[in-house]
N, C-alpha and C. Protein backbone atom coordinates (compact mmCIF):
# COMPACT_ATOMS: atom_id res chain seq x y z
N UNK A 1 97.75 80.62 119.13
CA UNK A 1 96.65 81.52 119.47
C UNK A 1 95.42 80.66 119.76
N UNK A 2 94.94 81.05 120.66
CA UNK A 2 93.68 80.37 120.89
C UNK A 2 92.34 80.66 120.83
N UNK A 3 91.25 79.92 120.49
CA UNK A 3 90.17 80.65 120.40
C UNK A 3 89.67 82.03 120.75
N UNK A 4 89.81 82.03 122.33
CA UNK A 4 89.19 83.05 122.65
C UNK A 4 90.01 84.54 122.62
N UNK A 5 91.60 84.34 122.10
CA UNK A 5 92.31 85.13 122.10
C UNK A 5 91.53 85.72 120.52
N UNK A 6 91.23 85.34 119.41
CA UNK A 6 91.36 85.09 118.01
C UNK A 6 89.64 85.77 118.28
N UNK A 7 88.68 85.17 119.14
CA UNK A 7 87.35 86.17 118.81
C UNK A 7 87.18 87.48 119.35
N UNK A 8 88.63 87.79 120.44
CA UNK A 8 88.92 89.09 121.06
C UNK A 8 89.57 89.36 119.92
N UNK A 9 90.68 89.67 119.44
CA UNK A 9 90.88 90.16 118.01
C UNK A 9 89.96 90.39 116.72
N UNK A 10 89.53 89.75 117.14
CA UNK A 10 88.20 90.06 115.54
C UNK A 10 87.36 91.11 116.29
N UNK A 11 86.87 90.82 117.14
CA UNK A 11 85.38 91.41 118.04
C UNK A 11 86.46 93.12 117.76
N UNK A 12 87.43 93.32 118.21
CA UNK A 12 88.86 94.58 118.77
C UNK A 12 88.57 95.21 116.89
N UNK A 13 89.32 94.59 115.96
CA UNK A 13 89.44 94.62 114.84
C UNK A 13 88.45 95.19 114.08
N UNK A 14 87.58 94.75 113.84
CA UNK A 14 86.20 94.62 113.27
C UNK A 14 85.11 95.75 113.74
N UNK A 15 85.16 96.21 115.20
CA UNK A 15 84.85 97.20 115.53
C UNK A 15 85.95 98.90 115.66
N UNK A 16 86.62 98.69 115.13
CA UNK A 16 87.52 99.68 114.66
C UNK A 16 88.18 100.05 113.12
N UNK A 17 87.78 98.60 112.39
CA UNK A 17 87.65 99.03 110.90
C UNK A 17 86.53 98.87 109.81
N UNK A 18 86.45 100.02 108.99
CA UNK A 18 84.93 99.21 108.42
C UNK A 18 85.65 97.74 107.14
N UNK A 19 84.81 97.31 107.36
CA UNK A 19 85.17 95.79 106.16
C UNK A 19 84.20 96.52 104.40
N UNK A 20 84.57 96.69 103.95
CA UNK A 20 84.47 96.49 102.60
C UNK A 20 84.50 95.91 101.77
N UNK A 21 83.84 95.03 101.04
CA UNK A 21 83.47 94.21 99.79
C UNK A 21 83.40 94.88 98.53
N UNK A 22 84.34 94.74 97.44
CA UNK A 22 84.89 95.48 96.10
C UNK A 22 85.10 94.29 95.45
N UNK A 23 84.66 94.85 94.37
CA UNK A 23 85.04 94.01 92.97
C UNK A 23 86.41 94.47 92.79
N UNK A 24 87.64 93.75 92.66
CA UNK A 24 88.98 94.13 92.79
C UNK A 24 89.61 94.05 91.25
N UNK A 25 88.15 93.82 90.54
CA UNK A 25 89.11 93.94 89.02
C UNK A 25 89.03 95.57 88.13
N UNK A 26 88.08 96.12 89.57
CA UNK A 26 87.89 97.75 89.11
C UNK A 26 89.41 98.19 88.75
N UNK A 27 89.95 99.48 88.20
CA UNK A 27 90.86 99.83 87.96
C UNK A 27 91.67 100.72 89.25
N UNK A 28 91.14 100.67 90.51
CA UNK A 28 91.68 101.09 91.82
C UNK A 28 92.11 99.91 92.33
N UNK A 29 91.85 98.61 91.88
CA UNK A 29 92.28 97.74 93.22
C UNK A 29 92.68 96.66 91.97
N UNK A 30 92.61 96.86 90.66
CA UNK A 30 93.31 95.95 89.73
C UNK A 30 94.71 95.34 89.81
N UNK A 31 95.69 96.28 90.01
CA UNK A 31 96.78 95.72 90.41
C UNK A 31 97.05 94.68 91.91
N UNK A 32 96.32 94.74 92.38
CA UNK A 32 96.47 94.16 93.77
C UNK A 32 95.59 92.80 93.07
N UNK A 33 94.50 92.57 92.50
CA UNK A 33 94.10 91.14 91.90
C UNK A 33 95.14 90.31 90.76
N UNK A 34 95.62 91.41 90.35
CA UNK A 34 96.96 90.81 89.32
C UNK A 34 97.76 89.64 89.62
N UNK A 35 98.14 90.21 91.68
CA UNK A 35 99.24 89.61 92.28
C UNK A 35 98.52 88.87 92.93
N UNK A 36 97.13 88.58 92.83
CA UNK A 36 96.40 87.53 93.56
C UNK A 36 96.12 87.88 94.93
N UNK A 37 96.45 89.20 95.29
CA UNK A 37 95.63 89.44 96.67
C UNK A 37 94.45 90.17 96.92
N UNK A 38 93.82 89.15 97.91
CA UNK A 38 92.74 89.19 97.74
C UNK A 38 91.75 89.96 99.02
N UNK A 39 92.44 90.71 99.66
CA UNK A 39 92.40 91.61 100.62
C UNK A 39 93.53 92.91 100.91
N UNK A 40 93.35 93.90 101.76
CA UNK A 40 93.90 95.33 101.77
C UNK A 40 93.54 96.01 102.90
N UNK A 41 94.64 96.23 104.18
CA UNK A 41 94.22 97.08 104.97
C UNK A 41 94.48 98.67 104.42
N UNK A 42 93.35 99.84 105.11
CA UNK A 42 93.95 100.92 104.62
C UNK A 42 93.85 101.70 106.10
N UNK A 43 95.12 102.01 106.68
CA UNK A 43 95.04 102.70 108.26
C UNK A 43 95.02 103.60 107.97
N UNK A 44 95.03 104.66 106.66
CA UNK A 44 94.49 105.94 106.64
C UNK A 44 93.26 106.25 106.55
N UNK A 45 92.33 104.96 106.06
CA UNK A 45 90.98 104.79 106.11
C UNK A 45 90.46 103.80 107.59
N UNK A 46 90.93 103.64 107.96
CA UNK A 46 90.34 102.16 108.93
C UNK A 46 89.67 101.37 108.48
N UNK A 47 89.94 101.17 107.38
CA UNK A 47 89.20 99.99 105.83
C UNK A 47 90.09 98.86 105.59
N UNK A 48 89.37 97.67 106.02
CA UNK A 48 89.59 96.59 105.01
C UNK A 48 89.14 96.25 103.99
N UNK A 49 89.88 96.21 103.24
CA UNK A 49 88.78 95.90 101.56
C UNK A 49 89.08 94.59 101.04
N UNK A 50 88.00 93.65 100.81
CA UNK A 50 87.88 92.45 100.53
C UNK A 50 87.51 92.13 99.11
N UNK A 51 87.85 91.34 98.10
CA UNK A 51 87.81 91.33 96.55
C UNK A 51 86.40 90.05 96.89
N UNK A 52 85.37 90.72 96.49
CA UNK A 52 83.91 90.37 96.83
C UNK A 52 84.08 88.85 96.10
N UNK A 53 84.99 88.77 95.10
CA UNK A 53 84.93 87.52 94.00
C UNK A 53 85.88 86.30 94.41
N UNK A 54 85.61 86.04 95.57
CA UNK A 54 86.76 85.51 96.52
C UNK A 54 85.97 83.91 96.67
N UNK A 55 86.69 82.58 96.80
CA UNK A 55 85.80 81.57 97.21
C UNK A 55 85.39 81.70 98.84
N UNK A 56 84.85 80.85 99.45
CA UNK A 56 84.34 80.60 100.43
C UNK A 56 85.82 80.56 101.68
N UNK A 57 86.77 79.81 100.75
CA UNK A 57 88.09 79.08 101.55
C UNK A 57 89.03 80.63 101.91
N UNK A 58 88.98 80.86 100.37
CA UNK A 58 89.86 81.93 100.06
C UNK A 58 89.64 83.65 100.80
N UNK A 59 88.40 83.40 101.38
CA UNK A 59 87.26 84.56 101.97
C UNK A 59 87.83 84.75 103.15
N UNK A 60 87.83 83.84 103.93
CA UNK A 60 88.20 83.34 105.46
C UNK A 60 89.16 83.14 105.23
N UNK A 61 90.47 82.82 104.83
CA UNK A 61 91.86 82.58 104.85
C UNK A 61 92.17 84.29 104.87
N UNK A 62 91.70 85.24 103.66
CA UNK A 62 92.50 86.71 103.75
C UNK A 62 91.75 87.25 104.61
N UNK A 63 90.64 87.06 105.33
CA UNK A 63 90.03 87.39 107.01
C UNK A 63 91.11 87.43 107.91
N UNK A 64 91.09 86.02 107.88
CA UNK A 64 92.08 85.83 108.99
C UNK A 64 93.82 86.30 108.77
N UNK A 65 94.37 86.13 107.36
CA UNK A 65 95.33 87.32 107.05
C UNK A 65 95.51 88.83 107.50
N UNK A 66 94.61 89.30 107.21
CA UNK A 66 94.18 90.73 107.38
C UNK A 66 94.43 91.33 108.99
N UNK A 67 93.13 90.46 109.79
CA UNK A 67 92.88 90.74 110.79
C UNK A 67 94.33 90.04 111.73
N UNK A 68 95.10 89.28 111.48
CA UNK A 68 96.35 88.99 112.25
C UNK A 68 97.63 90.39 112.09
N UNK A 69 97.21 90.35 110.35
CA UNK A 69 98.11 92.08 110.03
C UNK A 69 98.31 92.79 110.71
N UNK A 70 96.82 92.95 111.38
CA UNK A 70 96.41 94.68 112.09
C UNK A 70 96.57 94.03 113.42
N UNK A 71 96.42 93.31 114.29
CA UNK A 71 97.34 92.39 115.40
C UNK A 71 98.27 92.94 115.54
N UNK A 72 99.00 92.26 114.88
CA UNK A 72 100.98 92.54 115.13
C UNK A 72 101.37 93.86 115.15
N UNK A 73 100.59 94.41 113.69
CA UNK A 73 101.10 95.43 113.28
C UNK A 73 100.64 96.87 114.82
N UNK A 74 99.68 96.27 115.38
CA UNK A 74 99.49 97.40 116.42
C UNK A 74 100.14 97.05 118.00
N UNK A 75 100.23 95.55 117.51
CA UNK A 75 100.95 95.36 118.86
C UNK A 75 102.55 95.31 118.81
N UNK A 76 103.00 96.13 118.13
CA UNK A 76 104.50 96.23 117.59
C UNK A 76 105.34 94.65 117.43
N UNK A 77 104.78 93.89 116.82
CA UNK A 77 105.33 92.39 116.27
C UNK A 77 105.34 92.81 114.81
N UNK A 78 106.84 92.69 114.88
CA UNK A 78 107.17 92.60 113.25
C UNK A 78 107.12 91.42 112.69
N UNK A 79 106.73 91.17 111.70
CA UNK A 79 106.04 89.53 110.71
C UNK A 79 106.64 89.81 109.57
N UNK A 80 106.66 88.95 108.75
CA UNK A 80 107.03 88.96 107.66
C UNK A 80 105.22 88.42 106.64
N UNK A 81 105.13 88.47 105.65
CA UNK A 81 104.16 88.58 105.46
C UNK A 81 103.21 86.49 105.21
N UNK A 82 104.68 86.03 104.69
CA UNK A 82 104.35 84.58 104.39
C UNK A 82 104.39 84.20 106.08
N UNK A 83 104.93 84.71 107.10
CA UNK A 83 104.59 84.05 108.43
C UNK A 83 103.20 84.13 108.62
N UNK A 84 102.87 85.44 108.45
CA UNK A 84 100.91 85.79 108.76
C UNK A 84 100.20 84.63 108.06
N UNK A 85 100.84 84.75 106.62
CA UNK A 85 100.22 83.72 105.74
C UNK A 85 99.99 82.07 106.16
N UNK A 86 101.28 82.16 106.83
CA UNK A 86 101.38 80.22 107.44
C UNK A 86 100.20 80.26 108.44
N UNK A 87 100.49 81.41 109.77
CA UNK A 87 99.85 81.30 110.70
C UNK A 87 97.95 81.01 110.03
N UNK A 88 97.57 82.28 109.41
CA UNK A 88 95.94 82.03 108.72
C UNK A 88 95.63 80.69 108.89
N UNK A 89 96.72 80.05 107.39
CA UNK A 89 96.37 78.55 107.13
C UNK A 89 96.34 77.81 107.79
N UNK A 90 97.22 77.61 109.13
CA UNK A 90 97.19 76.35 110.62
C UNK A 90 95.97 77.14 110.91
N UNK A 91 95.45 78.58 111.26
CA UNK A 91 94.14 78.86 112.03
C UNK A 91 93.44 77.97 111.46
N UNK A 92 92.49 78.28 109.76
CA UNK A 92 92.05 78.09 109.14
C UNK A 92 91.73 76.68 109.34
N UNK A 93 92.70 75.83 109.42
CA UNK A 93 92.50 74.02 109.68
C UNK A 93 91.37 73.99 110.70
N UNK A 94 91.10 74.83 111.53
CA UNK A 94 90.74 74.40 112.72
C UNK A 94 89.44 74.50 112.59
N UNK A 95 88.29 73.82 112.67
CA UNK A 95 87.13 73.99 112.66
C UNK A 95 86.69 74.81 113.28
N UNK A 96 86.59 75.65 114.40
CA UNK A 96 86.31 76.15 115.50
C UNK A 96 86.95 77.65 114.98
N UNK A 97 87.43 77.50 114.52
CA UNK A 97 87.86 78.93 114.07
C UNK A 97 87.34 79.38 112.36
N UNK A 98 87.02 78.62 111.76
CA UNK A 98 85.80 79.06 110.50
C UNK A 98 84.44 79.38 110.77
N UNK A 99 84.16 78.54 112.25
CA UNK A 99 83.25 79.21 112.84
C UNK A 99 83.11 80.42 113.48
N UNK A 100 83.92 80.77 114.51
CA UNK A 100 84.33 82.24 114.53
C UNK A 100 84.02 83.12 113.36
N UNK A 101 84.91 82.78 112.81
CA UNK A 101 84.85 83.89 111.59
C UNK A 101 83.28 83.78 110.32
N UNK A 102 82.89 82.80 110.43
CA UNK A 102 81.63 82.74 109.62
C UNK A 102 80.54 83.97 110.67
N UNK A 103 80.83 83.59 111.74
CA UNK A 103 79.72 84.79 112.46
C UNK A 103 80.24 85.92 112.56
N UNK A 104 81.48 86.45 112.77
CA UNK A 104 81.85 88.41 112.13
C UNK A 104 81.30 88.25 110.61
N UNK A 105 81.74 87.76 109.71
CA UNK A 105 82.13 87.54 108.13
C UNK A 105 80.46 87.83 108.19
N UNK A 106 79.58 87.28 108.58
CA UNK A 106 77.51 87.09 108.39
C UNK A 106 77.61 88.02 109.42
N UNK A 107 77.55 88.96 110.35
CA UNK A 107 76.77 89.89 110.94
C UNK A 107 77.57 91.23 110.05
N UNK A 108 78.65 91.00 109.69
CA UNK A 108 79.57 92.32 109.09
C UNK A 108 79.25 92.47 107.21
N UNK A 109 78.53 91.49 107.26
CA UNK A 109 78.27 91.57 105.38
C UNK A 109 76.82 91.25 105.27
């Protein structure tokens, strides 16, 4: 995927779901911090919900998780979930793409 494919997906994404920041050790989203995840699409809500207590690395890695999710998942590509996961982490390496996402992540929070 390439840059400009990846800020058309976010720009697509991002303006069709609201992003949400939650403390995920509340007792609605507790079980999901249990298993260490640290993000949640909800397509009955058009909500992503993000566990506000997240590092910097870990912030932008389930960004870019999330937002590849809702990708596939609308462009009928079936994934498995550790593929999304690999893909994030090679994004993630890329300098150019933390940048991307630092400017949705700061105009959306």
């Amino acid at each position: 995927m390439n840059l400009k494919d990846l800020d058309a997906i976010l720009k697509k994404v991002t303006s069709r779901f609201r992003i949400v920041y939650i403390d995920f050790n509340c007792p609605e989203f507790a079980p999901y911090r249990k298993r260490k995840i640290g993000g949640i699409v909800r397509f009955d809500e058009r909500a992503i919900y993000f566990h506000r207590g997240l590092s910097e690395k870990e912030e932008k890695l389930t960004w870019l998780h999330e937002i590849l999710s809702i990708y596939y998942y609308e462009e009928g590509i079936l994934r498995h979930d550790d593929e999304i996961e690999k893909e994030a982490r090679k994004l993630y390496d890329q300098l150019e793409v933390r940048s991307i996402l630092k400017k949705y992540i700061d105009n959306l929070t």
